[in-house]
Protein backbone atom coordinates (compact mmCIF):
# COMPACT_ATOMS: atom_id res chain seq x y z
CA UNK A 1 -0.94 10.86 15.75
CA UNK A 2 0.74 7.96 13.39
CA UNK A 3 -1.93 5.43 15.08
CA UNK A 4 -4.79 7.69 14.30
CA UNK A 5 -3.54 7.67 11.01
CA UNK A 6 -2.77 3.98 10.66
CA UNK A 7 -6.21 3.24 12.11
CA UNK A 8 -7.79 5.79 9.07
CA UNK A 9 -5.73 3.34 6.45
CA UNK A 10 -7.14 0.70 7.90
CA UNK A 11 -11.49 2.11 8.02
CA UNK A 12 -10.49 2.73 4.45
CA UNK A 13 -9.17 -0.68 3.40
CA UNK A 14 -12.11 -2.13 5.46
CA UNK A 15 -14.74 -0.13 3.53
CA UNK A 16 -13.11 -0.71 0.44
CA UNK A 17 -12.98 -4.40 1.25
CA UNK A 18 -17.10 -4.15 2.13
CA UNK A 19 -17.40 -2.45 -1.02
CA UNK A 20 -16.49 -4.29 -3.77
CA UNK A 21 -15.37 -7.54 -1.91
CA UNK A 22 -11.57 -7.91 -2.44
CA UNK A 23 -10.43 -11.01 -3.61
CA UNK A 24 -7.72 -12.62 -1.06
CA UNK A 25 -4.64 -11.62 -2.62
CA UNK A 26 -6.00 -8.72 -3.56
CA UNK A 27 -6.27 -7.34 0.10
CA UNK A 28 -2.35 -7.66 1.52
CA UNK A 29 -1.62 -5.22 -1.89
CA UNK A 30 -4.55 -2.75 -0.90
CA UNK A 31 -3.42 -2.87 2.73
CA UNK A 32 0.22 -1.90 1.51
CA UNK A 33 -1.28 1.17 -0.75
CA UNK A 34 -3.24 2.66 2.24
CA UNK A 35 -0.24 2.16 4.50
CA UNK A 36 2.40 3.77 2.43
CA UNK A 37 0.17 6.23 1.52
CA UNK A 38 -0.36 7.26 5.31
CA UNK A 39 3.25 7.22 5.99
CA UNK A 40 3.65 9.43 3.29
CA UNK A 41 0.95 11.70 4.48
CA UNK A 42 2.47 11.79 8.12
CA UNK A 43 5.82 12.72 6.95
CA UNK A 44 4.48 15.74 4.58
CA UNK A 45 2.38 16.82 8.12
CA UNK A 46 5.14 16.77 9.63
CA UNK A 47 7.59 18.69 7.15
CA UNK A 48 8.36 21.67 9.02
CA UNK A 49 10.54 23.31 5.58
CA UNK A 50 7.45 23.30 3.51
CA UNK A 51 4.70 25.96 3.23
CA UNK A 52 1.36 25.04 3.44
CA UNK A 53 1.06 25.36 -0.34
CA UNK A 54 3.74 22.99 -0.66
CA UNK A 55 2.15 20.59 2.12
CA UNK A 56 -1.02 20.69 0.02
CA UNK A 57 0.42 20.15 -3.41
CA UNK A 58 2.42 17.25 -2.24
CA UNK A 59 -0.84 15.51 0.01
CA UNK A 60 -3.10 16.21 -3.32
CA UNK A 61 -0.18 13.69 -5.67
CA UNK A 62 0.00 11.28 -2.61
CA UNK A 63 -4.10 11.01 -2.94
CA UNK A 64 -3.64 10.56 -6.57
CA UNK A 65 -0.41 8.12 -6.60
CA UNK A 66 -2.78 6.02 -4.30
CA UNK A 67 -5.86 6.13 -6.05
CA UNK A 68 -4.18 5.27 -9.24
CA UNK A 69 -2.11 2.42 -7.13
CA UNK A 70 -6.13 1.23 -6.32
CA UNK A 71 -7.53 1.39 -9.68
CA UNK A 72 -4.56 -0.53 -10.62
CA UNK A 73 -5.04 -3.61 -8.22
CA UNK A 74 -8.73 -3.94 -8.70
CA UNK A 75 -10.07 -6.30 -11.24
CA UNK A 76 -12.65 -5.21 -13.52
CA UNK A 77 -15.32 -6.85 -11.39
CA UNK A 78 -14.10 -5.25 -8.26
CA UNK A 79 -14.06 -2.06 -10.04
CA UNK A 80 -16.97 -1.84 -11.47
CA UNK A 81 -18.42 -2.68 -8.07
CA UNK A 82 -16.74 0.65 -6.76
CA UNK A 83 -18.14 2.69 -9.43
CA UNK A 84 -21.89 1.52 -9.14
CA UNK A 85 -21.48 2.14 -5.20
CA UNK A 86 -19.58 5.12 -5.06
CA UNK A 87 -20.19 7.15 -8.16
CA UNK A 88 -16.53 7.02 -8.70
CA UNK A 89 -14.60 5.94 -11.99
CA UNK A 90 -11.35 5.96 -13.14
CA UNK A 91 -11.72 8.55 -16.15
């Protein structure tokens, strides 16, 4: 299961990277973000002392620590890239 996961990070940088064209040191940071945020995912699956409420909650602020880890990193080129491709802003 981790390398299913690991290879999800890694469609997700890669389409991220298609989308708004990362600059070079932009990409080792966004790489980091989706890995910790998958390893942080995996461990929450794997939590066996939480309820599935709690497994929820906790997935939904990992989503949203990364996301805002994301918006943080891109420039306001590469940003506004995301949102006239995706729909998406930062509001």
């Amino acid at each position: 299961m981790r390398n299913g996961r690991a290879a999800a990070d890694m469609r997700r940088y890669i389409a991220l990277d298609k989308q708004v064209g990362l600059a070079v040191e932009q990409k080792p940071q966004m790489r980091e973000v989706f890995l910790e945020e998958g390893e942080n995912l995996f461990a929450v699956f794997g939590d066996t002392t939480l309820s599935d409420t709690q497994k929820q909650a906790r997935i939904q602020q990992i989503q949203v620590v990364a996301e805002q880890k994301v918006w943080s990193l891109l420039t306001n080129d590469t940003a506004a890239a995301h949102v006239s491709r995706s729909g998406h802003s930062n509001d």
